[in-house]
Protein backbone atom coordinates (compact mmCIF):
# COMPACT_ATOMS: atom_id res chain seq x y z
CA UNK A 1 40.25 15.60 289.18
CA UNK A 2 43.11 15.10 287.16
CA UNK A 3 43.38 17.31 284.25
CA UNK A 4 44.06 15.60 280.65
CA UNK A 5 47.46 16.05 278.72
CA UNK A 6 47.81 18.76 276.04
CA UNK A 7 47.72 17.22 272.95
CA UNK A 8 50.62 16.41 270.90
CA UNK A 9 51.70 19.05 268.31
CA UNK A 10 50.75 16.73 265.37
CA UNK A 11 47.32 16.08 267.05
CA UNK A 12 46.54 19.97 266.96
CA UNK A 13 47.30 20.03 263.47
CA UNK A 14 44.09 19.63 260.96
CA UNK A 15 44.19 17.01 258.40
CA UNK A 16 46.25 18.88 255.53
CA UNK A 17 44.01 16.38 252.38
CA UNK A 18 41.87 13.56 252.24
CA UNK A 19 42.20 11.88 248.84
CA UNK A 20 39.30 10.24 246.64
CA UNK A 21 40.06 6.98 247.07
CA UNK A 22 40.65 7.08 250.38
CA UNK A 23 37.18 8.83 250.52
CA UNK A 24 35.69 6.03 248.47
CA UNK A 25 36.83 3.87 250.71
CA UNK A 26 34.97 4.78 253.74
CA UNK A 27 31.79 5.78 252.49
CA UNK A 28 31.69 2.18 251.40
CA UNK A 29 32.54 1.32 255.09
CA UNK A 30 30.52 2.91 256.11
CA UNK A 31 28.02 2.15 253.75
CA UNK A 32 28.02 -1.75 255.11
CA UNK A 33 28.20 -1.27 259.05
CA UNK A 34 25.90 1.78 258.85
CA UNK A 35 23.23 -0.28 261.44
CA UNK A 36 20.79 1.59 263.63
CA UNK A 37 19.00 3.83 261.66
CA UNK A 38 19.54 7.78 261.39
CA UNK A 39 20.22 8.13 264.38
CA UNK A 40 23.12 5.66 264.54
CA UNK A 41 24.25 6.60 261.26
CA UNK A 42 24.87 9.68 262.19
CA UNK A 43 26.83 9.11 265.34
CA UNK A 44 28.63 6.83 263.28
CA UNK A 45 29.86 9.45 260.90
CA UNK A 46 30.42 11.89 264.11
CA UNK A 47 32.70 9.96 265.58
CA UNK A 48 34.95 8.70 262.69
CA UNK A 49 34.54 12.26 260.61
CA UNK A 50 35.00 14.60 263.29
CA UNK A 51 36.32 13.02 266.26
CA UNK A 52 38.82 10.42 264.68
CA UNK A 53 39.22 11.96 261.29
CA UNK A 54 39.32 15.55 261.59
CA UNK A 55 37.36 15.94 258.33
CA UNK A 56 35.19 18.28 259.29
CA UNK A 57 34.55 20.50 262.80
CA UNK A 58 31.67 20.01 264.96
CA UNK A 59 29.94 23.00 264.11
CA UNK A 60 30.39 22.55 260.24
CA UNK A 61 28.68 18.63 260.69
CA UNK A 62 26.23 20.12 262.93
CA UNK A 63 25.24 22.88 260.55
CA UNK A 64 25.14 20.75 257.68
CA UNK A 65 22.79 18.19 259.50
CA UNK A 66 20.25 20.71 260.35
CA UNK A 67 20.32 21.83 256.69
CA UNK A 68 19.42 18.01 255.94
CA UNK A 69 17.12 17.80 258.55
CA UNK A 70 14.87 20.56 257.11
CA UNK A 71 14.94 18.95 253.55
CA UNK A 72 12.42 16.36 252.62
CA UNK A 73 14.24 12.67 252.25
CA UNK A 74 16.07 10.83 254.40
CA UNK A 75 19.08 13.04 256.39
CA UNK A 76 22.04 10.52 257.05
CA UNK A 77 22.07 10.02 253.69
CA UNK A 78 21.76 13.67 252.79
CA UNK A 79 24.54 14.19 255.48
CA UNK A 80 26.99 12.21 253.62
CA UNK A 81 26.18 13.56 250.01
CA UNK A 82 27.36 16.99 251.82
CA UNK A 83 30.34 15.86 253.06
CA UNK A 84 31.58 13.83 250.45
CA UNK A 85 30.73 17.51 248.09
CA UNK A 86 32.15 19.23 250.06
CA UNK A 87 35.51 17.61 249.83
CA UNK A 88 35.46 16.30 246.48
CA UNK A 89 33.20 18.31 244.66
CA UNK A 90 29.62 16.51 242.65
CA UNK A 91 31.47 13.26 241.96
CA UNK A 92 32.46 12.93 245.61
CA UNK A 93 29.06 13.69 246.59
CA UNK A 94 27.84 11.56 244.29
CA UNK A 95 29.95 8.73 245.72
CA UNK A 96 29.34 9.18 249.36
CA UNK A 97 25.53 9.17 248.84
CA UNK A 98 25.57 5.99 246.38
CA UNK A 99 27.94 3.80 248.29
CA UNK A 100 26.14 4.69 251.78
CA UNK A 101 22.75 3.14 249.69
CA UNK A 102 23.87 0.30 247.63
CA UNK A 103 25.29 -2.62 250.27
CA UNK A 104 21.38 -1.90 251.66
CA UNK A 105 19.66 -2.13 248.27
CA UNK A 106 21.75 -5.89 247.38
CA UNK A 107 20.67 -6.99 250.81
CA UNK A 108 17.18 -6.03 250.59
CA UNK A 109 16.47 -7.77 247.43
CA UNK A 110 17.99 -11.00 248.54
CA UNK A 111 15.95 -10.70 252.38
CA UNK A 112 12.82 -10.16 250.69
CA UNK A 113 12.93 -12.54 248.03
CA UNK A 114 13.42 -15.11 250.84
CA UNK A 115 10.86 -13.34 252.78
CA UNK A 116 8.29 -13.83 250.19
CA UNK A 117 9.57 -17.27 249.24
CA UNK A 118 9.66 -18.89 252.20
CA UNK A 119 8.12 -16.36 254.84
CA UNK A 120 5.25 -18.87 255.62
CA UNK A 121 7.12 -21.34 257.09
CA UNK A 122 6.89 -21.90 260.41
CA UNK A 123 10.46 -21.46 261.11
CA UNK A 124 9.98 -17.76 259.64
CA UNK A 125 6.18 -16.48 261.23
CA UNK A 126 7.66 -17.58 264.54
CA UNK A 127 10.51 -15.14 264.30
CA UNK A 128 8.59 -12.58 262.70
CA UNK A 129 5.84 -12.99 265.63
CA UNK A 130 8.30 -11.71 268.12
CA UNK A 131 9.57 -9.13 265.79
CA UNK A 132 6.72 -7.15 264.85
CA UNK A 133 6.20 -6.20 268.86
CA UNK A 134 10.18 -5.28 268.04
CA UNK A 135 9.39 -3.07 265.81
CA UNK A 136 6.13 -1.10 267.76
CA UNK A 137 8.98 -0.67 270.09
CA UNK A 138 11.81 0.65 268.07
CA UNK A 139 9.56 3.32 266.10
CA UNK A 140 8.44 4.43 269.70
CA UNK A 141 11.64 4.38 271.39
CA UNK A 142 13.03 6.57 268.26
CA UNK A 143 10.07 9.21 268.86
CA UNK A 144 10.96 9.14 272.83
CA UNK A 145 14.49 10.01 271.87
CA UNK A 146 14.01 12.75 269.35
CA UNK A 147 11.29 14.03 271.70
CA UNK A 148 13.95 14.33 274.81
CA UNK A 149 16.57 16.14 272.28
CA UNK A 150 13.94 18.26 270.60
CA UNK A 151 10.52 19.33 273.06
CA UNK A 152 12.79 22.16 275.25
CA UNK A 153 9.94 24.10 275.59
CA UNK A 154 5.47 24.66 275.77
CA UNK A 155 6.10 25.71 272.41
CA UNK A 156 7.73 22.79 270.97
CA UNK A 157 5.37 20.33 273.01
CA UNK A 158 2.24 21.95 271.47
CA UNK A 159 3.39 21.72 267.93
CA UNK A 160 4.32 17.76 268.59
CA UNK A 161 1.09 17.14 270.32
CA UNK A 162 -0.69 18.83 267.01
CA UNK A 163 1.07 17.01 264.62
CA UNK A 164 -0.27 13.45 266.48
CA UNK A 165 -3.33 14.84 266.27
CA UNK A 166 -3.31 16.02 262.81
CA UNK A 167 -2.00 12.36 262.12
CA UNK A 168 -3.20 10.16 263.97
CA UNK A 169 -6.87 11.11 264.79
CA UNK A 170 -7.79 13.48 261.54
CA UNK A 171 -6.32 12.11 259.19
CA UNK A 172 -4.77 14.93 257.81
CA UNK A 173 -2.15 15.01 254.63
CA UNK A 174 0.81 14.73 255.62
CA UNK A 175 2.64 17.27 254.02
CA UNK A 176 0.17 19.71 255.14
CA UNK A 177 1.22 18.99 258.94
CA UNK A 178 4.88 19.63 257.48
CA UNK A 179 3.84 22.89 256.15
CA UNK A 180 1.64 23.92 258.87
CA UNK A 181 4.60 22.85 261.54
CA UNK A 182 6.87 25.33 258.99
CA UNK A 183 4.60 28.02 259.22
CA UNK A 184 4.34 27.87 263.18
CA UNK A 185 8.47 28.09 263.32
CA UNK A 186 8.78 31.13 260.89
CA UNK A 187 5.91 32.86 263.40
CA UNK A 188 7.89 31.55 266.46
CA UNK A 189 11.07 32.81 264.95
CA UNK A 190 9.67 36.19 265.43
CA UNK A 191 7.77 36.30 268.22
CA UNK A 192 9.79 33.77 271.11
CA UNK A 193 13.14 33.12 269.29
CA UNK A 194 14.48 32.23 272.28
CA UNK A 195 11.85 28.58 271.47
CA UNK A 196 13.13 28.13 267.59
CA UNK A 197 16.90 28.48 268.22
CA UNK A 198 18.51 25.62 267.66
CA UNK A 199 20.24 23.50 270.24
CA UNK A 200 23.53 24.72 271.83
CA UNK A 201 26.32 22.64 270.87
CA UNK A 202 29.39 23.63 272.67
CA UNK A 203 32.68 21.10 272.26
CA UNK A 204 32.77 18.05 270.79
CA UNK A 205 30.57 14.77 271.97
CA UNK A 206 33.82 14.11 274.21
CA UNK A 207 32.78 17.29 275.94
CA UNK A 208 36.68 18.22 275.26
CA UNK A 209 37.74 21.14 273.13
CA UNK A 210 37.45 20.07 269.25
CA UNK A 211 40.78 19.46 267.64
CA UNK A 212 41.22 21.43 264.18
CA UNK A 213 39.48 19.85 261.63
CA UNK A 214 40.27 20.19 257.41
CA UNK A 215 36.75 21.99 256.93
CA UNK A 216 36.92 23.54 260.61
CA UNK A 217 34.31 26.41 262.15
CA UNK A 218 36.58 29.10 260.20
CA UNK A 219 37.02 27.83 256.93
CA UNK A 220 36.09 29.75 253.99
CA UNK A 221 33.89 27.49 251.46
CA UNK A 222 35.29 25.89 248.57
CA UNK A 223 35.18 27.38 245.34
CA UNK A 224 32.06 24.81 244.05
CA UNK A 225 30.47 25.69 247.24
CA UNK A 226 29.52 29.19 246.36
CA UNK A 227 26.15 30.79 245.87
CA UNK A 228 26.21 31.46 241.85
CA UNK A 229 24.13 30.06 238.81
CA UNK A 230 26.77 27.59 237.82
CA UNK A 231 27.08 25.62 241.18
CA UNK A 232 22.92 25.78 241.88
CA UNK A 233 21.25 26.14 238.34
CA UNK A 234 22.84 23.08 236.45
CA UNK A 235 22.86 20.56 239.22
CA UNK A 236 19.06 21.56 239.69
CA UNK A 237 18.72 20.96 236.07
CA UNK A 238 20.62 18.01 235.53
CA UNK A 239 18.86 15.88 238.57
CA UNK A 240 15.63 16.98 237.10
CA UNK A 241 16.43 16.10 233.87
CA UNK A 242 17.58 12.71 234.86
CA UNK A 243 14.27 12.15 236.63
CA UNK A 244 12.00 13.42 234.01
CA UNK A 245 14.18 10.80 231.57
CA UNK A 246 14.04 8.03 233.97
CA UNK A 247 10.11 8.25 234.25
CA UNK A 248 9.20 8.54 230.61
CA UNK A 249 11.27 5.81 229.86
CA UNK A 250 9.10 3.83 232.10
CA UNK A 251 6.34 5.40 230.83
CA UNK A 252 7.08 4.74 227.10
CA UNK A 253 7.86 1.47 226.97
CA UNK A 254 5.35 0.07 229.88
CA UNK A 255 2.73 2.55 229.87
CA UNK A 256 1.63 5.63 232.61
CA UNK A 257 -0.89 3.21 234.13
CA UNK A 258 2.01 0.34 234.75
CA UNK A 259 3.13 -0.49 238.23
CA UNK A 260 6.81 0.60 237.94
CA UNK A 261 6.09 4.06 236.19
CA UNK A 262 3.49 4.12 239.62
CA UNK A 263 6.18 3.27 241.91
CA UNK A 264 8.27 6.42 239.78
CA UNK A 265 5.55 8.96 239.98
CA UNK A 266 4.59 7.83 243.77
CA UNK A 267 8.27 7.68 244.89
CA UNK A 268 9.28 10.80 243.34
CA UNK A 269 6.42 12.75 245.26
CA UNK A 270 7.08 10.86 248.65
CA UNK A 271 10.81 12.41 248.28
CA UNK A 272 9.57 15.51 247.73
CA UNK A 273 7.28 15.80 250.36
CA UNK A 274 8.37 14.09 253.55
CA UNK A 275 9.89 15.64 255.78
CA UNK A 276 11.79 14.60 259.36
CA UNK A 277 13.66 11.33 257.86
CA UNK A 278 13.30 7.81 257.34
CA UNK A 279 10.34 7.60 260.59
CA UNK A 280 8.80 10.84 259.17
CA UNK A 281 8.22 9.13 255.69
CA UNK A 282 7.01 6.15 256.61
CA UNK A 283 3.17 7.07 257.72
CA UNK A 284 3.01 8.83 253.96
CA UNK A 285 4.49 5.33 252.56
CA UNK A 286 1.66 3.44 254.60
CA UNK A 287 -1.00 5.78 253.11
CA UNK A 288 -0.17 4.93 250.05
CA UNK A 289 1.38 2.20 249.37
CA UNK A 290 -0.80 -0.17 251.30
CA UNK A 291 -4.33 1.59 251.13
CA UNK A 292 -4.10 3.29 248.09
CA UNK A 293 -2.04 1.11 245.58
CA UNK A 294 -2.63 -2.12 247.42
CA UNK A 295 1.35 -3.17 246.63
CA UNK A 296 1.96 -4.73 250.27
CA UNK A 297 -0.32 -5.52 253.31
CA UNK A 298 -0.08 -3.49 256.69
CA UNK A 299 1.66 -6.82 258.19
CA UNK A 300 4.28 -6.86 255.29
CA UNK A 301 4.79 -2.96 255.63
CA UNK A 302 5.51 -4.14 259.08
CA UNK A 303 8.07 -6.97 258.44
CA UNK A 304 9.14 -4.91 255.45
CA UNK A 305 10.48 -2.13 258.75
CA UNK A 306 11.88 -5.30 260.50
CA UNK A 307 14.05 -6.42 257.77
CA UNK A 308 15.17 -2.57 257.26
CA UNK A 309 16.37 -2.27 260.69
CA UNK A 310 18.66 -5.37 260.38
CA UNK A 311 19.89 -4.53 257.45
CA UNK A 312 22.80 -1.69 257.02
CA UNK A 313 21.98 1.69 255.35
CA UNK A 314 19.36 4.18 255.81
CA UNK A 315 16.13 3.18 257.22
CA UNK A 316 14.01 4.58 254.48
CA UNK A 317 15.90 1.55 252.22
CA UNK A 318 12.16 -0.23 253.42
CA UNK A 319 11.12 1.68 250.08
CA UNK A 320 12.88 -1.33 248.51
CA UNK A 321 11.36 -3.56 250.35
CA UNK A 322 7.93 -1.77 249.10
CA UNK A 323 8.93 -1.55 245.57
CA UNK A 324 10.11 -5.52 245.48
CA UNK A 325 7.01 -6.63 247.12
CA UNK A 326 4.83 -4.91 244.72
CA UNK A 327 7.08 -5.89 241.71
CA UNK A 328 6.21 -9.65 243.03
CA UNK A 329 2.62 -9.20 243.30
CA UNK A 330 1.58 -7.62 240.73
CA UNK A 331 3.60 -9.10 238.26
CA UNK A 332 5.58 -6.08 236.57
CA UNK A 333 7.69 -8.69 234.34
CA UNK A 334 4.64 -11.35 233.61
CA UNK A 335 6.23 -14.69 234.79
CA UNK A 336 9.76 -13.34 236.32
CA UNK A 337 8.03 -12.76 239.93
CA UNK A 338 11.71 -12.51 241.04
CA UNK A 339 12.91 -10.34 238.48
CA UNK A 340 9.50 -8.54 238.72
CA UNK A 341 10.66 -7.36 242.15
CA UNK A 342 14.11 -6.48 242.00
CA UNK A 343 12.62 -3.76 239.36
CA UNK A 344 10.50 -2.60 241.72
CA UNK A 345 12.74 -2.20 243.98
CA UNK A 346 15.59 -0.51 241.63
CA UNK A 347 12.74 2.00 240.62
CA UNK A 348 11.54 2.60 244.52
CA UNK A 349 15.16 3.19 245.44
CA UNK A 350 16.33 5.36 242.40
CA UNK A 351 13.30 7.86 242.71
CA UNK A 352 13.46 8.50 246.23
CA UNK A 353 17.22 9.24 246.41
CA UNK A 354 17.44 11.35 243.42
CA UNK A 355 15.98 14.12 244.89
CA UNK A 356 18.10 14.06 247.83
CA UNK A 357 21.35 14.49 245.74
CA UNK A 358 19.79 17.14 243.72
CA UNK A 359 19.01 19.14 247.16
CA UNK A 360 22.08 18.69 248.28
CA UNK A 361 24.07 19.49 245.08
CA UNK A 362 21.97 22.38 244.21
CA UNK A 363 21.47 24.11 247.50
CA UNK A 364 24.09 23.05 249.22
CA UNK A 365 25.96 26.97 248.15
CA UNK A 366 22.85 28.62 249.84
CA UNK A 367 23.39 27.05 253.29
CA UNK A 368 26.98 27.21 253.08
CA UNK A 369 25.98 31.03 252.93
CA UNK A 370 23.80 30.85 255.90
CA UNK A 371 25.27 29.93 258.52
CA UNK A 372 23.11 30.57 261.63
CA UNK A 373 21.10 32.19 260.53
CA UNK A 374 17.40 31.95 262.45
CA UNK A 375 15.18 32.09 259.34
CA UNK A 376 16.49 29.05 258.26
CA UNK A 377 16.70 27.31 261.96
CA UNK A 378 13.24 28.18 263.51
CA UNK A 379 11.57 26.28 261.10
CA UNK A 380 13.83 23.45 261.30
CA UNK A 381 13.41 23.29 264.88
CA UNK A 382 9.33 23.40 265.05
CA UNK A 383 9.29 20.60 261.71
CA UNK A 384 11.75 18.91 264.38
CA UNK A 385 9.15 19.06 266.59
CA UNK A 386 6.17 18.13 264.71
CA UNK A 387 8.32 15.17 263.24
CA UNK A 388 7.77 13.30 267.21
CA UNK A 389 3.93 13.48 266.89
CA UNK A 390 4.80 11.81 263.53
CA UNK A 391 6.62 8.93 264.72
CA UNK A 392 4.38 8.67 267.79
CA UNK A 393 1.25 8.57 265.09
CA UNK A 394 3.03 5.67 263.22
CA UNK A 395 4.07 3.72 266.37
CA UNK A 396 0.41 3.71 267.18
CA UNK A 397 -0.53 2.78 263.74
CA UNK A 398 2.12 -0.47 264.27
CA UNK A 399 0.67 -1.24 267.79
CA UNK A 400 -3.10 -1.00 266.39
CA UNK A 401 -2.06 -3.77 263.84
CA UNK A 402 0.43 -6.18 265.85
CA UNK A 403 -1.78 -6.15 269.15
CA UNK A 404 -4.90 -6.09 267.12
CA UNK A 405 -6.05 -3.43 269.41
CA UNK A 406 -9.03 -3.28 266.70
CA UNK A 407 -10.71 -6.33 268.30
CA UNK A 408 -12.46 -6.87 271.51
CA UNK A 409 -10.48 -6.21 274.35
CA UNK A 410 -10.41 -10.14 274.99
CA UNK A 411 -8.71 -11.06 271.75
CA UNK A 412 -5.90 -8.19 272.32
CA UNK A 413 -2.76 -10.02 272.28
CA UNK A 414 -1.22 -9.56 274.90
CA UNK A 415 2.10 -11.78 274.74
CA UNK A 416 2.74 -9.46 271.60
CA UNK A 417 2.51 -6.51 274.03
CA UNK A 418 4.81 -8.22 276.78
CA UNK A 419 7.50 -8.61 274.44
CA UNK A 420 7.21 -4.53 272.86
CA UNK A 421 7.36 -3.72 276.73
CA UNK A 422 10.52 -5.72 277.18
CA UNK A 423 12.19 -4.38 274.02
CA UNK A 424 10.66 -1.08 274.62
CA UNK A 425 12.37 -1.29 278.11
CA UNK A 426 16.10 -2.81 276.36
CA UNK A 427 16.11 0.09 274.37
CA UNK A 428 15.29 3.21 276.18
CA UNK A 429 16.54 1.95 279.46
CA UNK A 430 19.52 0.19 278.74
CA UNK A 431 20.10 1.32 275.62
CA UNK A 432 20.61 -1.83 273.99
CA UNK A 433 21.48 -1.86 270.09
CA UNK A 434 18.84 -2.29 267.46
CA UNK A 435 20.25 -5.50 266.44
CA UNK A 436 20.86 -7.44 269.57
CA UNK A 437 16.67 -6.19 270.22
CA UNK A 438 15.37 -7.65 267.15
CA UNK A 439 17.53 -10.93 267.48
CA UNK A 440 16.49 -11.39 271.44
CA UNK A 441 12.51 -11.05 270.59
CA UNK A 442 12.40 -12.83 267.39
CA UNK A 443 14.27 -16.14 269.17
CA UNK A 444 11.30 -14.93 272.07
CA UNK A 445 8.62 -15.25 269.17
CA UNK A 446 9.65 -18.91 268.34
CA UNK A 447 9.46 -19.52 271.51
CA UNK A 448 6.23 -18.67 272.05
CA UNK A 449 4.72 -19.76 268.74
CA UNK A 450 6.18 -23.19 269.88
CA UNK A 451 4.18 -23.65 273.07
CA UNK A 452 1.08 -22.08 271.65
């Protein structure tokens, strides 16, 4: 086998700035082709930050991931707020995270609008008939994939096959599965640490030496990314500050009891304690959302996940899909249904992110400080874990709806079924895109709905 060219002299050189606006300018970027959920989001920044761009090394982007992957809240986004502070201090993480968001948030409020304007046309159900099976299969086919990268070991296995369980058959909290999964790594940590380690990661995803990088595996943190009260304490206090304000606003002028100081106080605890990203959050949304505060139906949670995996952004951007539906229905505005929800959704979005760049910004020093170290890994790793029986749990909560698996078996619908298999098939098979999925079954559910 031939053996690849040294690199040019300039190519072995590290990027020697990267300015703000030219940082601006990709977060937005990347803020409106961001497709695929976390998982492609990620890859995305992988391969333009530190294979193309030489922004940051492997090991840096890899350590900062699993810092965001341990946090409650969504970790793409996360990822970017720590890059972007990284380089440009608050206001670049600032930046990063809001850009990365708001393309998502615009489109959201104008998809759902129409969904809930004209979603009961014909035209629409039939689509959204073939891509509700779409979505059984993408929430499974994201659990198969984590679960190939993540179960190395009995250990692992066990703590996934609890956390379904825990989920799926009693019912338990959330968070407490979280906590319990924590628990089981710090134990693990000790006992087999050779189970809780982290994943190698060698060279770069080209399986080629990495090229220097500006924040490369040797770089000393910045001066703002120091442990010390200044660079922890007031971030901490500001983003709680600007919470607290945001909510008893809300509260002040609408009342505790109103919908949109609900949706502040509901999204605010959701942030804080979900764990595992946008797939992880969503079983906690369900419970809540549609069983407790009634805002959406299970089949418009379900369309609701449809429209957030056409749509750029993060995946947990169905929040605004949640918070605009229940705007529109129960009537947060009086007579401005339309208005109604784009304040529910504003509210939904605001409250769930905040916390995210208040992680980030605040403890952000404390992992650039810890760099390998197991205590903070082995949990990561078994929450990691426990984070597949999660998404398992809430493809099985999809499938029970969409195939109405509650009926008799005879009523069990079964062309809804052939076309999850198909996509199921597209994606874990061939690998097909999200996209491409969604748009093949829905044109399958006209289709259908036609010659039934």
């Amino acid at each position: 086998m031939t053996t690849p060219p040294p690199a040019a002299p300039a190519e072995c050189e590290p990027p020697s700035t990267v300015s703000f606006p030219e940082a601006l300018r990709y977060w937005f970027k990347l803020g409106c082709i961001s497709f695929g959920g976390p998982a492609g989001q990620i890859a995305l920044m992988h391969e333009e930050l530190v294979e193309r761009r030489r922004w940051i090394s492997e090991r840096r982007f890899l350590h900062a991931l699993n810092y965001c992957m341990v946090l409650p809240g969504p970790e793409a986004t996360q990822l970017a707020v720590y890059i972007g502070w990284l380089l440009h201090r608050t206001p670049g993480g600032i930046v990063a995270g809001t850009l990365f968001v708001l393309p998502s948030l615009l489109l959201l409020i104008l998809l759902s609008w129409i969904y809930l304007a004209w979603g009961h046309l014909p035209l629409v159900a039939g689509v959204l008939y073939g891509v509700k099976p779409a979505v059984v299969a993408i929430v499974a086919a994201a659990g198969w994939r984590l679960g190939t990268r993540t179960l190395r070991n009995p250990s692992l296995i066990l703590i996934a096959l609890a956390a379904f369980i825990a989920i799926a058959v009693l019912h338990l909290p959330f968070p407490f599965v979280i906590a319990g999964a924590a628990v089981l790594g710090i134990a693990g940590g000790r006992l087999v640490p050779g189970h809780f380690a982290p994943a190698a990661s060698g060279h770069g995803a080209s399986g080629q030496p990495s090229l220097p990088a500006l924040i490369g595996d040797d770089t000393p943190p910045p001066a703002h990314a120091r442990p010390g009260w200044r660079t922890m304490l007031l971030p901490a206090l500001a983003g709680i500050g600007i919470g607290m304000a945001a909510w008893g606003l809300l509260a002040a002028t609408l009342g505790e009891g109103h919908a949109l100081a609900r949706m502040g106080g509901f999204f605010t605890k959701a942030a804080l304690l979900t764990f595992g990203g946008a797939y992880a959050v969503l079983p906690y949304v369900v419970q809540n959302a549609v069983d407790n505060y009634h805002w959406l139906t299970p089949a418009q949670m379900i369309d609701g996940l449809a429209l957030g995996e056409t749509t750029p952004g993060p995946l947990i951007m169905i929040v605004s899909f949640v918070g605009f539906v229940g705007g529109w229905s129960q009537a947060v505005l009086g007579g401005q249904p339309f208005l109604g929800g784009v304040a529910g959704a504003v509210v939904a979005t605001f409250f769930t992110f905040l916390p995210s760049f208040v992680f980030i910004l605040a403890g952000g020093p404390v992992v650039e400080a810890t760099r390998d170290d197991l205590r903070l890994t082995a949990p990561l790793t078994a929450i990691s874990a426990a984070v597949v029986g999660v998404i398992l749990s809430l493809a099985l909560f999809f499938a029970w709806h969409v195939f109405r698996l509650g009926a008799a078996p005879r009523d069990w619908d079964a062309m809804a079924m052939i076309v999850a298999a198909g996509a199921a098939l597209a994606l874990i098979r061939y690998r097909l895109g999200t996209i491409p999925v969604i748009g093949a079954c829905g044109i399958a559910g006209l289709v259908i709905s036609y010659l039934r």
